[in-house]
N, C-alpha and C. Protein backbone atom coordinates (compact mmCIF):
# COMPACT_ATOMS: atom_id res chain seq x y z
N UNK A 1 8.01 11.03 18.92
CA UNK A 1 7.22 11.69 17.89
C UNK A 1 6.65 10.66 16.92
N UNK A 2 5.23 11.10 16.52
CA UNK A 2 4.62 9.88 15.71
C UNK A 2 5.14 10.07 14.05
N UNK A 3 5.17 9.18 13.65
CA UNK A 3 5.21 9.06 12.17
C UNK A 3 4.07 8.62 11.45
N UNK A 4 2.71 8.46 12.04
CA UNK A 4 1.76 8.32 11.56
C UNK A 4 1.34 10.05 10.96
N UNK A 5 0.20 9.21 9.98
CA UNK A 5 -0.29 10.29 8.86
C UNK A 5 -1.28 10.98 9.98
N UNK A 6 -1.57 12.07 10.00
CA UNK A 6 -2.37 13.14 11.03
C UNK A 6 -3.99 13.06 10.19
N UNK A 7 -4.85 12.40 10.99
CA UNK A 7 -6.24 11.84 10.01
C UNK A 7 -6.55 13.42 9.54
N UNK A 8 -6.27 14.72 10.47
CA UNK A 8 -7.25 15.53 10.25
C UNK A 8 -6.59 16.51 9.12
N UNK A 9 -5.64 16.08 7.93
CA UNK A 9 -5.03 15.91 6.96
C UNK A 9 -5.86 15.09 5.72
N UNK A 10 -6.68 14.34 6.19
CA UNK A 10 -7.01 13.40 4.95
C UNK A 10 -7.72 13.58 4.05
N UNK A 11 -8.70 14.57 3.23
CA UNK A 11 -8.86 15.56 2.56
C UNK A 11 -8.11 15.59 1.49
N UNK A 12 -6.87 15.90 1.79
CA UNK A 12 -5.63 16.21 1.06
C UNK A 12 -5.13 14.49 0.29
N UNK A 13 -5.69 13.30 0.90
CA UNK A 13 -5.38 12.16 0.06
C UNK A 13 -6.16 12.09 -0.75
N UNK A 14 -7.31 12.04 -0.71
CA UNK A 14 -8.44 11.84 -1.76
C UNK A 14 -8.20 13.29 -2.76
N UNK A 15 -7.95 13.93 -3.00
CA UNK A 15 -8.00 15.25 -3.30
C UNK A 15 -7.92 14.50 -5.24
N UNK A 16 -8.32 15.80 -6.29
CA UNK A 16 -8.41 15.39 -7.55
C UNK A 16 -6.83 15.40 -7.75
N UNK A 17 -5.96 16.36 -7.11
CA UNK A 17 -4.17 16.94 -7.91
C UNK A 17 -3.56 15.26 -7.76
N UNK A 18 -3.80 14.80 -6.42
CA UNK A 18 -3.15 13.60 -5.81
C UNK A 18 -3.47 12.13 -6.50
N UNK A 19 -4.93 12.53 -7.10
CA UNK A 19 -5.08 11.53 -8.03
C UNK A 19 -4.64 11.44 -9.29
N UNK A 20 -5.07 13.02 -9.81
CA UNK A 20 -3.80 13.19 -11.18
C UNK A 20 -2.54 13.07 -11.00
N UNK A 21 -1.54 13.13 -9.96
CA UNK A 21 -0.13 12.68 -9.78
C UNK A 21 0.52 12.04 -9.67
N UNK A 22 -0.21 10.73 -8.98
CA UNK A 22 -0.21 9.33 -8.45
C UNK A 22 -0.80 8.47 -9.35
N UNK A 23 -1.86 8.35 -9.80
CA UNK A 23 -2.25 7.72 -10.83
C UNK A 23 -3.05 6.28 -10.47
N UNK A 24 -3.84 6.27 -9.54
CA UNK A 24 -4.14 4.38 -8.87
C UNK A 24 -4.31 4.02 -9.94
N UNK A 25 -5.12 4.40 -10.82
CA UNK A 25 -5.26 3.18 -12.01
C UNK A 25 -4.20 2.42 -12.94
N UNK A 26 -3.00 3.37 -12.80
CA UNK A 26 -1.62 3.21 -13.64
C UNK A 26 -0.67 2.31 -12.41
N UNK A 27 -0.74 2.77 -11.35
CA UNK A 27 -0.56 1.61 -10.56
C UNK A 27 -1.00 0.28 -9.90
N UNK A 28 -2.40 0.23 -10.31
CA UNK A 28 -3.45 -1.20 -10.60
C UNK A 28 -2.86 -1.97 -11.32
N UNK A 29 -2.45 -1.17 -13.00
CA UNK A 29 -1.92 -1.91 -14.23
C UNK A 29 -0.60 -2.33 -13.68
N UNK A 30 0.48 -1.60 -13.27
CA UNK A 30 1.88 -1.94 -12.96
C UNK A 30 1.80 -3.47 -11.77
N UNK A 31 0.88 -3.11 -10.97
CA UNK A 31 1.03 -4.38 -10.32
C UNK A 31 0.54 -5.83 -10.72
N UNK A 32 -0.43 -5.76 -11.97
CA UNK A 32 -0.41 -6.51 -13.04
C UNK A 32 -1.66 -7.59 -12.10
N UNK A 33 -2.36 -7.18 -11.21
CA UNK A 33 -3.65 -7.84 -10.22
C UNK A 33 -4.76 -7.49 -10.94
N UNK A 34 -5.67 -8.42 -12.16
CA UNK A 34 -7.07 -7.72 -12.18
C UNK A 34 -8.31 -8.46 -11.43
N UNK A 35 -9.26 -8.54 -12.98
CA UNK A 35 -10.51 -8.64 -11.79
C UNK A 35 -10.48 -9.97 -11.51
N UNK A 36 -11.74 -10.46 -10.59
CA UNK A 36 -11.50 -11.87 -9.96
C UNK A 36 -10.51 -12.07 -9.13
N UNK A 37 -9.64 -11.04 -9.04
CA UNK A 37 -8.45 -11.29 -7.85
C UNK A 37 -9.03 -10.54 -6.43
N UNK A 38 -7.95 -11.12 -5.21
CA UNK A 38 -8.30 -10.15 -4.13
C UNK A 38 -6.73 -9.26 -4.16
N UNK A 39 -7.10 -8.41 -3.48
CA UNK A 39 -6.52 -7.15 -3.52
C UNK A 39 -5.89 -6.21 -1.78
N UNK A 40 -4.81 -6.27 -1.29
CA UNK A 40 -5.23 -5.79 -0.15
C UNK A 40 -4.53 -4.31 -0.62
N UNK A 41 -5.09 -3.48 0.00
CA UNK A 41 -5.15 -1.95 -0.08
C UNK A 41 -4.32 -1.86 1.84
N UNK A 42 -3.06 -1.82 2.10
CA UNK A 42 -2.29 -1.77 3.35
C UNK A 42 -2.60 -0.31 3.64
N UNK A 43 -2.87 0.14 4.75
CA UNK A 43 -2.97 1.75 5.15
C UNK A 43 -3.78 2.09 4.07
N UNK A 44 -4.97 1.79 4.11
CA UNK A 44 -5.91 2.24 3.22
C UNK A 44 -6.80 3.64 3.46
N UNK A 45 -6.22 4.65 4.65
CA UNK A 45 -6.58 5.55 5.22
C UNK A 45 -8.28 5.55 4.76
N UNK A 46 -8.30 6.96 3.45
CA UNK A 46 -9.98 7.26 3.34
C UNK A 46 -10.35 6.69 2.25
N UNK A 47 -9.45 5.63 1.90
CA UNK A 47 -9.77 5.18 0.36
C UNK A 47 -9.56 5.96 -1.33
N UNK A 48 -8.50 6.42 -1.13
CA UNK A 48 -7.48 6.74 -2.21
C UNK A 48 -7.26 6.16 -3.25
N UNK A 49 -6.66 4.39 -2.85
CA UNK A 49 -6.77 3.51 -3.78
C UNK A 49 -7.70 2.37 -3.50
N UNK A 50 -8.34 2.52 -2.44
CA UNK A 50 -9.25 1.32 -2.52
C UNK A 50 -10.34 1.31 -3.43
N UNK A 51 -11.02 2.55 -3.62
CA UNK A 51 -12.18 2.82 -4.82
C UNK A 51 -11.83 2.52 -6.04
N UNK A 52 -10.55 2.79 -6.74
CA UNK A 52 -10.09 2.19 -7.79
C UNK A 52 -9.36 1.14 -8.05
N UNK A 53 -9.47 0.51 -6.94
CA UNK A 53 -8.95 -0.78 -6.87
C UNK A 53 -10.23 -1.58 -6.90
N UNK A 54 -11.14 -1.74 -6.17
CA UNK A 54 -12.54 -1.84 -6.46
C UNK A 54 -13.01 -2.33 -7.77
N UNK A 55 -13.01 -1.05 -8.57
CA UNK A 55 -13.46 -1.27 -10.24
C UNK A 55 -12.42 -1.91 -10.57
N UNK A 56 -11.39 -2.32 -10.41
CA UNK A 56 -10.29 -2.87 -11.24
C UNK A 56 -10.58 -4.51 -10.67
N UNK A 57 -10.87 -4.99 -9.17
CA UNK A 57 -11.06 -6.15 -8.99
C UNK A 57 -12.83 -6.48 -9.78
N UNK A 58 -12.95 -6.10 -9.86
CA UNK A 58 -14.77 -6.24 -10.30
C UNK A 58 -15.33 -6.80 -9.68
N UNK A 59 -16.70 -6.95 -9.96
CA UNK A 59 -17.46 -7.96 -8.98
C UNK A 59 -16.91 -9.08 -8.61
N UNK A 60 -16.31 -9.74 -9.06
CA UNK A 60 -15.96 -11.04 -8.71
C UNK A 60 -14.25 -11.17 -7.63
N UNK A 61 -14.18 -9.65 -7.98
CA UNK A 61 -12.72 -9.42 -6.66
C UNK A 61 -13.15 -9.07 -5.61
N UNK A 62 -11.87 -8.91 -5.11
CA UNK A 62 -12.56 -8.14 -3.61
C UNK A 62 -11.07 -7.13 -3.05
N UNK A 63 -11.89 -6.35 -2.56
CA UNK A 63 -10.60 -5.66 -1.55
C UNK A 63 -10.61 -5.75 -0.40
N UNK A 64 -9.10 -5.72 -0.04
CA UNK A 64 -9.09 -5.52 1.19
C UNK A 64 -8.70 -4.36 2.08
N UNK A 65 -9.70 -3.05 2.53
CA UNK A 65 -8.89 -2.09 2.77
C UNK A 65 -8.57 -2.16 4.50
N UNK A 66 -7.44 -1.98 4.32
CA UNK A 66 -7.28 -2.65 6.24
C UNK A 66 -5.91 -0.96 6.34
N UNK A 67 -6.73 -1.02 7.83
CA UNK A 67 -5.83 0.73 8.08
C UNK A 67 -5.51 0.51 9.89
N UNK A 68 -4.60 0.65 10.64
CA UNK A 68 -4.49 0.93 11.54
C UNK A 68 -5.14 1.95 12.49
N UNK A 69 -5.92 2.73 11.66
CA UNK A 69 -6.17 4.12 12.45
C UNK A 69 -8.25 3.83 12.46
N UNK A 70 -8.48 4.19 13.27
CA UNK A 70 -10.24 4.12 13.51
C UNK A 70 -10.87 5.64 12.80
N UNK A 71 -9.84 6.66 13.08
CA UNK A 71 -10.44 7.42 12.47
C UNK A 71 -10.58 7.61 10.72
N UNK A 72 -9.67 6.96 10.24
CA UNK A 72 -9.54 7.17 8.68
C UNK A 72 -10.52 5.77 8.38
N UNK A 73 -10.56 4.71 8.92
CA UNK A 73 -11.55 3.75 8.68
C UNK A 73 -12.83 4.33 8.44
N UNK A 74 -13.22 4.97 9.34
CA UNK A 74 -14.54 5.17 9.43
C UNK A 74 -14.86 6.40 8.01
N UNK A 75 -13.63 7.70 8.12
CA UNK A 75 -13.74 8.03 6.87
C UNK A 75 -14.00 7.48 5.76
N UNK A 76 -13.39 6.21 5.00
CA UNK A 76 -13.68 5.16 4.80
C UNK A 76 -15.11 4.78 4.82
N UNK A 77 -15.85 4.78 5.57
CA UNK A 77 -16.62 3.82 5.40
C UNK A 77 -17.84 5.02 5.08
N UNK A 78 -17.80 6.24 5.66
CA UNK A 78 -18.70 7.70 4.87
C UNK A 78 -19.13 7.54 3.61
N UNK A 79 -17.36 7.30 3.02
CA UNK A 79 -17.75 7.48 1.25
C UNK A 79 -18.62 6.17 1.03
N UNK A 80 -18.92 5.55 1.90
CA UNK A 80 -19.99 4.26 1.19
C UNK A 80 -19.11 2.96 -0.06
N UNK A 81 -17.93 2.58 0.33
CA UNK A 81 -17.63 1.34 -0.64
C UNK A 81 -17.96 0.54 -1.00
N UNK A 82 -17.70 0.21 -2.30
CA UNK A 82 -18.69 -0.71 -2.96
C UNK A 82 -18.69 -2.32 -2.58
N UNK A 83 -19.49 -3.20 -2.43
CA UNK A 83 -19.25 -4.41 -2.33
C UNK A 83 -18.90 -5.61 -1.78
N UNK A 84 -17.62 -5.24 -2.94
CA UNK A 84 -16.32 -5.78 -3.15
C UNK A 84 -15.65 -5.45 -2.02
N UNK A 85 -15.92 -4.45 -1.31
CA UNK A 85 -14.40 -3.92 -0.52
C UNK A 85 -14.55 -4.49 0.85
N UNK A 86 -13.70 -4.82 1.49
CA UNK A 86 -14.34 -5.60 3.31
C UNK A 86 -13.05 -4.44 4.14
N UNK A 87 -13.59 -4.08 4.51
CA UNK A 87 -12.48 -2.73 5.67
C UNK A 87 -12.48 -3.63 7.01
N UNK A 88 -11.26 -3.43 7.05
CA UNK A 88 -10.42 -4.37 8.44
C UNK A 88 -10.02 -3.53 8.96
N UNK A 89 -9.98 -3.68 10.06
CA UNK A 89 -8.79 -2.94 11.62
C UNK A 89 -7.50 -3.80 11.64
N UNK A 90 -6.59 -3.01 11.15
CA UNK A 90 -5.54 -3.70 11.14
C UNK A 90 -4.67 -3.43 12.44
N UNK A 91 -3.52 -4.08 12.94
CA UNK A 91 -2.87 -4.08 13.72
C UNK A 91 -1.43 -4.26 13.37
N UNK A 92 -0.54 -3.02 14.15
CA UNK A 92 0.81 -2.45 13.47
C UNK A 92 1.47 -3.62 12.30
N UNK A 93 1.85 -5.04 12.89
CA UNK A 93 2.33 -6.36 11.76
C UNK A 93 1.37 -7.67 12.11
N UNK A 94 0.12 -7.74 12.29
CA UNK A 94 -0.69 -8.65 12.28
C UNK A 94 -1.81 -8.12 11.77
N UNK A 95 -2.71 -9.07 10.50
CA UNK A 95 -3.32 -9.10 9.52
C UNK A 95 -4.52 -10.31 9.98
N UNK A 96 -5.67 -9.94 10.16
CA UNK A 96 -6.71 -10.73 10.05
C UNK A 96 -7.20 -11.48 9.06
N UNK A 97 -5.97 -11.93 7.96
CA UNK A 97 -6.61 -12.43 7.01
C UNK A 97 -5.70 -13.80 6.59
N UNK A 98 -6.29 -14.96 6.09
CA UNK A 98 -6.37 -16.25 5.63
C UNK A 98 -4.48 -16.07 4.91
N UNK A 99 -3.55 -17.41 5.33
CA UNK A 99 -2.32 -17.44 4.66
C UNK A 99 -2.92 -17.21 3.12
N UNK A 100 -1.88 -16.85 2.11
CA UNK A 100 -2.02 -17.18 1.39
C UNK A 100 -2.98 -17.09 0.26
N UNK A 101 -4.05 -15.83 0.63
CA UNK A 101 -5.10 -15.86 -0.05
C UNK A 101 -5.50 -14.16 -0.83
N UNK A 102 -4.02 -13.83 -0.81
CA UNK A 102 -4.42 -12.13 -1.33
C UNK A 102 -3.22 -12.22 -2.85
N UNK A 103 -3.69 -12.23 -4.10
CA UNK A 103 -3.08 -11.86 -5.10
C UNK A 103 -2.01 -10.85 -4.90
N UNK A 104 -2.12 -9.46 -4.33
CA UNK A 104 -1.53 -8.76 -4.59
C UNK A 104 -1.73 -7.65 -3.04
N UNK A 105 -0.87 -7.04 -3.02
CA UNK A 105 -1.00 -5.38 -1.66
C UNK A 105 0.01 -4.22 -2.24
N UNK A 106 -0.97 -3.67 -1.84
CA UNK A 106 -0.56 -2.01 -2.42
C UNK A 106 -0.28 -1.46 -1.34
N UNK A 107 0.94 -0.38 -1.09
CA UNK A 107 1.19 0.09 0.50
C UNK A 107 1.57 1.64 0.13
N UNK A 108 0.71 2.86 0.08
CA UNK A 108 1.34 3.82 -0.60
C UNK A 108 1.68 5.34 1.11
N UNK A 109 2.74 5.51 0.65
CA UNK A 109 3.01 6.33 1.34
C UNK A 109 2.95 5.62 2.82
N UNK A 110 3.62 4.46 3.24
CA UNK A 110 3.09 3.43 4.34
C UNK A 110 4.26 3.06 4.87
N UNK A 111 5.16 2.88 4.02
CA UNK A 111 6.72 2.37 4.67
C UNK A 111 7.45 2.78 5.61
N UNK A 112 7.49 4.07 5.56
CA UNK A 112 8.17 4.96 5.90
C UNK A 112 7.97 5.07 7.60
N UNK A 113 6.46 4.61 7.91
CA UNK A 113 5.97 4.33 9.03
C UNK A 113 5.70 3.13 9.89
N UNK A 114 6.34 1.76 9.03
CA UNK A 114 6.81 0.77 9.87
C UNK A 114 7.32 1.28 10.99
N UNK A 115 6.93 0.63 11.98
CA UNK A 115 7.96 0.38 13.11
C UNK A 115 8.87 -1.03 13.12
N UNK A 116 8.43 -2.27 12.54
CA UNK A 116 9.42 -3.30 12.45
C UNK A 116 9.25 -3.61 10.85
N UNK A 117 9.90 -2.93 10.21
CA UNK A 117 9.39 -3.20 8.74
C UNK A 117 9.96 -4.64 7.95
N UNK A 118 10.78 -5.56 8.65
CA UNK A 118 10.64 -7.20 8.03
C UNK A 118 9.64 -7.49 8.75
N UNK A 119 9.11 -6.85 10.03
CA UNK A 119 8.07 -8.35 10.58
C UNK A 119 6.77 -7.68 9.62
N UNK A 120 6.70 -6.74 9.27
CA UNK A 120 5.63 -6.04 8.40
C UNK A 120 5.82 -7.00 6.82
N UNK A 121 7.03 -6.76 6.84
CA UNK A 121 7.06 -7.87 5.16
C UNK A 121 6.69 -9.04 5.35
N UNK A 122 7.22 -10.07 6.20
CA UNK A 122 7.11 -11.26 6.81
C UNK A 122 5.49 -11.37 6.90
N UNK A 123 4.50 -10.31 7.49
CA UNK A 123 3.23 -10.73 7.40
C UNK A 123 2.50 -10.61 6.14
N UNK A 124 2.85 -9.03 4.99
CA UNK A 124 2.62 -9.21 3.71
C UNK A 124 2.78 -10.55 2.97
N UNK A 125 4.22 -11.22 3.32
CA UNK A 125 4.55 -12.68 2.32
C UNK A 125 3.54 -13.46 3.02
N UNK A 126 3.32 -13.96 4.15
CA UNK A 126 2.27 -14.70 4.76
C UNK A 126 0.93 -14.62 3.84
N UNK A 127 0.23 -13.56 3.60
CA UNK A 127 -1.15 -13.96 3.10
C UNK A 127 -1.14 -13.90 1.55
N UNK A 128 -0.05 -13.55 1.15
CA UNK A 128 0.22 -13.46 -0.42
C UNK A 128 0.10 -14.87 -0.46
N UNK A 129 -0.28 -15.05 -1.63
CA UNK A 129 -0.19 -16.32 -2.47
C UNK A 129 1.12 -16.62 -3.29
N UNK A 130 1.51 -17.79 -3.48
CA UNK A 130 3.22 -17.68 -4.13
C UNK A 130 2.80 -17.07 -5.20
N UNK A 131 3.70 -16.23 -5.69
CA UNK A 131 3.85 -15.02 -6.54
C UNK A 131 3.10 -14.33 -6.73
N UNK A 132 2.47 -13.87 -5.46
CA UNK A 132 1.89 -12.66 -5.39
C UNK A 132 2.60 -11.59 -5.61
N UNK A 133 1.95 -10.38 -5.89
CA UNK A 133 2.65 -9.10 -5.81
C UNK A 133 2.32 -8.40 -5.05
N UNK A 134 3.58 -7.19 -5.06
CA UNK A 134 3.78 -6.31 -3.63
C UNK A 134 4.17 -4.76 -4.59
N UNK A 135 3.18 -3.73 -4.22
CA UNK A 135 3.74 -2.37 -4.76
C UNK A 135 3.92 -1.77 -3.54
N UNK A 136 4.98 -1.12 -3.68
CA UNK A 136 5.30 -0.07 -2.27
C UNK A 136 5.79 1.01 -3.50
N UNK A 137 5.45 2.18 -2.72
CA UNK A 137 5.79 3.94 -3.36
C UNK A 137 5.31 4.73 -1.70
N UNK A 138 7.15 5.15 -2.07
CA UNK A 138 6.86 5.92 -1.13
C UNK A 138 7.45 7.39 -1.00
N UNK A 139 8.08 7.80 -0.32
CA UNK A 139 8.95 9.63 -0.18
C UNK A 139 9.80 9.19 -0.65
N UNK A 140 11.23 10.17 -1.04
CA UNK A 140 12.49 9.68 -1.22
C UNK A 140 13.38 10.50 -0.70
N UNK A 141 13.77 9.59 0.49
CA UNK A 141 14.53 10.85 1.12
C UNK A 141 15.72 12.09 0.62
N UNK A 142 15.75 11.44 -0.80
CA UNK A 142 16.94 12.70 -1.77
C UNK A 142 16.14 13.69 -2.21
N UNK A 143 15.04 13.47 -2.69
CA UNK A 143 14.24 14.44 -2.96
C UNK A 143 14.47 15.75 -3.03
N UNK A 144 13.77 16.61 -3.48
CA UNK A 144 14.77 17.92 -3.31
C UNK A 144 12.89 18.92 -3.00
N UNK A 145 11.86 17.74 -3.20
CA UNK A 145 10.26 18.69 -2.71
C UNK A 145 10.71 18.86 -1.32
N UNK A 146 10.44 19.77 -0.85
CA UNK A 146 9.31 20.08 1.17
C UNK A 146 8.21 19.90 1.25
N UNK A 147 7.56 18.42 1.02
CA UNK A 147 6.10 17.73 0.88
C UNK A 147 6.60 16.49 1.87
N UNK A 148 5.48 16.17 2.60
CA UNK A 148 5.29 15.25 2.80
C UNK A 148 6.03 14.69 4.29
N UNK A 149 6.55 13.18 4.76
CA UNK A 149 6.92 13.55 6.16
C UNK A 149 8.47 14.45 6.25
N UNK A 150 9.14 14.22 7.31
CA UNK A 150 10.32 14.88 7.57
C UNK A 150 11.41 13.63 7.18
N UNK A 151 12.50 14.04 6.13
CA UNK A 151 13.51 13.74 5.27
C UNK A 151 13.94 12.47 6.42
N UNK A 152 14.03 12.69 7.63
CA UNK A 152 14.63 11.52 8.34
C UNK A 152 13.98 10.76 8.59
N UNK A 153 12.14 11.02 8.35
CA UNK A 153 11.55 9.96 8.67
C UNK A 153 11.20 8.72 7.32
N UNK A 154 12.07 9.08 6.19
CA UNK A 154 11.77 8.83 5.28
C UNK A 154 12.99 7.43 4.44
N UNK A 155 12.56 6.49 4.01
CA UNK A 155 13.74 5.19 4.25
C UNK A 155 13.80 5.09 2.63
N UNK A 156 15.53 4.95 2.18
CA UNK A 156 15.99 4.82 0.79
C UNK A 156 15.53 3.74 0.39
N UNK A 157 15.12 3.51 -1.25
CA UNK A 157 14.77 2.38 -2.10
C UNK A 157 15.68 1.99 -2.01
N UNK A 158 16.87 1.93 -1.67
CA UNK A 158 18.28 0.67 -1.46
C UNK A 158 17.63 0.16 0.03
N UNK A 159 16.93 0.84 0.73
CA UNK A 159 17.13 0.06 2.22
C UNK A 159 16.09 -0.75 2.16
N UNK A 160 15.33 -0.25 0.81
CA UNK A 160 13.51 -1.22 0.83
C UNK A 160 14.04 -2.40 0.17
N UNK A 161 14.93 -2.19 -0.89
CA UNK A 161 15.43 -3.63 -1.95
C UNK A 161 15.82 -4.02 -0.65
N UNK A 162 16.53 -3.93 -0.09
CA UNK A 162 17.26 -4.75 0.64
C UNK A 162 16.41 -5.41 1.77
N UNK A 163 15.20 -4.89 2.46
CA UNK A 163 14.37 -5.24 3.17
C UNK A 163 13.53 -6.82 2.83
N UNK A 164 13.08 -6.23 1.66
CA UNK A 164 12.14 -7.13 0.19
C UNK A 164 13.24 -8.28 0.21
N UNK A 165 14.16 -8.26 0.17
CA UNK A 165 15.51 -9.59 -0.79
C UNK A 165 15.37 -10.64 0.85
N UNK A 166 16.11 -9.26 1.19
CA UNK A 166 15.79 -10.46 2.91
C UNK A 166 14.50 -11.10 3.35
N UNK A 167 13.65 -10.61 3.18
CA UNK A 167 12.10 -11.19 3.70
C UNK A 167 11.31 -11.89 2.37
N UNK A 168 12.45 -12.60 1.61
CA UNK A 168 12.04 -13.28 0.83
C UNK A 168 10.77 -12.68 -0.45
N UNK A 169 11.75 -11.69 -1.10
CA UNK A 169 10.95 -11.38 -2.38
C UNK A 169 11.75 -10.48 -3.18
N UNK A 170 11.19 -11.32 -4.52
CA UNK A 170 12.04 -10.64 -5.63
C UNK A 170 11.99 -9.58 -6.19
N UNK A 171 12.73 -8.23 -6.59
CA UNK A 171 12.34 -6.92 -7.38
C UNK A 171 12.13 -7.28 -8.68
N UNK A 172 11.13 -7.31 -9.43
CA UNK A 172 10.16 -6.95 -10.43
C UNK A 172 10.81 -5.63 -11.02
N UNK A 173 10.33 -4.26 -10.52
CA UNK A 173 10.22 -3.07 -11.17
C UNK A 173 10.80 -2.25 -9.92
N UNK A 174 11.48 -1.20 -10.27
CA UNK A 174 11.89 0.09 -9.41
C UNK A 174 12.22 1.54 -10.04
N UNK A 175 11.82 2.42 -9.48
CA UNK A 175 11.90 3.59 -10.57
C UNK A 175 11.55 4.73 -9.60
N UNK A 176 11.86 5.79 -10.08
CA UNK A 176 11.68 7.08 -9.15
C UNK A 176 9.61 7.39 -9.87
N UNK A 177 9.35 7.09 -9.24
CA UNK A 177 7.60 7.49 -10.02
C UNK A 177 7.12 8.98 -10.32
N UNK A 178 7.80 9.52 -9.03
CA UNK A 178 7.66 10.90 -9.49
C UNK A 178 8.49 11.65 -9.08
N UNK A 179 8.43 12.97 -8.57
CA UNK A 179 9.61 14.08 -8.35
C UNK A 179 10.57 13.65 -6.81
N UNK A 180 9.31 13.50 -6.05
CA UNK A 180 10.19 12.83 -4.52
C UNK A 180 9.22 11.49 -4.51
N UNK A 181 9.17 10.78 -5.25
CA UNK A 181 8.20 9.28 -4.19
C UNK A 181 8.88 8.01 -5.27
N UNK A 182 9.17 7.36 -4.59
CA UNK A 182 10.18 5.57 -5.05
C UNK A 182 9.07 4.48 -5.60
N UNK A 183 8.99 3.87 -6.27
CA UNK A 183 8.12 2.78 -6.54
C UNK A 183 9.29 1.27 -6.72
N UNK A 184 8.32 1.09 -6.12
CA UNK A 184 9.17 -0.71 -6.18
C UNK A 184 7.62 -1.98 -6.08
N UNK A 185 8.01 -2.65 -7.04
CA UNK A 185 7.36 -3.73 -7.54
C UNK A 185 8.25 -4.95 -7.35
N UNK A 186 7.53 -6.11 -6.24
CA UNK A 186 8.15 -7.20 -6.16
C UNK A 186 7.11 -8.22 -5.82
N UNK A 187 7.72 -9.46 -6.19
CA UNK A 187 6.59 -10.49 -6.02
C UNK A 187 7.03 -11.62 -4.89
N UNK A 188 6.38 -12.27 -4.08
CA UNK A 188 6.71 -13.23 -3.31
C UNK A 188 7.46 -14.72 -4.04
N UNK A 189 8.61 -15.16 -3.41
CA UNK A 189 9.54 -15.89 -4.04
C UNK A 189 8.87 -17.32 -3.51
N UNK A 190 8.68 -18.35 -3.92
CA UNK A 190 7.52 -19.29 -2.94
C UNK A 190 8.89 -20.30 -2.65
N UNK A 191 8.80 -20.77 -1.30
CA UNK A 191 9.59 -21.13 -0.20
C UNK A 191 8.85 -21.72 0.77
């Protein structure tokens, strides 16, 4: 059974409630990346946070929205992004992009759907720059909502710290963000 997001669902990411709940711009600020930086947007499905990640890198940033799936890309690419943004085909833990050269990656609602989630960190630390930052928010499997995937497909903020520590990066920030979804803020430890 897949644990990927079902594209013909995606509607429901962009939606106004999901933006009032989630907040990209409050999580732009928390990851502390502005403009002139690059930016990768991980599972960037229809562009949720890549549009406001966008205005937050400014002209002189750039994003990177890179998605595994062809169909949410191309959704993606409908709404017309500005610029700044370069949309990649990503591949499950390999990244088409330069060591070392992304400020910061945002991974929302994404974890949970690793299939090797250190070799997935291991390629995040790769194009980060030393002390780059890393936001992950995701389900929580204690939760007590019926939103979102199924409770078992869903991995504890103790198993993500512990993921992050091993694949070489430090916790920053951690906090329940909202009713069921984990936020964790960490930066690459340079090694």
């Amino acid at each position: 059974m897949s644990h990927k997001f079902n594209p013909e669902r995606a509607e429901r990411l962009i939606s106004p409630e999901r933006y009032q709940e989630l907040k990209p711009d409050i999580l732009l600020q928390r990851l502390g990346v502005g403009p002139g930086n690059t930016i990768l947007d991980l599972g960037c499905g229809n562009g949720f946070f890549t549009f406001p990640a966008a205005v937050g890198m400014g002209e002189e940033g750039m994003v990177i929205a890179a998605d595994v799936s062809d169909v949410m890309l191309e959704q993606l690419d409908r709404r017309m992004p500005p610029d700044n943004v370069q949309v990649l085909k990503a591949e499950e833990v390999k990244l088409d992009i330069e060591n070392e050269s992304v400020d910061g990656t945002v991974a929302i609602a994404l974890y949970h759907e690793f299939k090797a989630p250190l070799e997935n960190l291991n390629e995040i630390k790769r194009i980060l720059k030393p002390g780059g930052k890393l936001l992950l928010l995701d389900w929580d499997p204690r939760a007590k909502k019926e939103r979102g995937p199924a409770f078992d497909h869903r991995v504890s903020i103790d198993q993500v710290i512990n993921d992050l520590e091993v694949s070489g990066f430090m916790i920053d920030d951690q906090e329940n963000y909202v009713d069921d979804m984990w936020l964790l803020i960490a930066h690459k430890v340079s090694a």
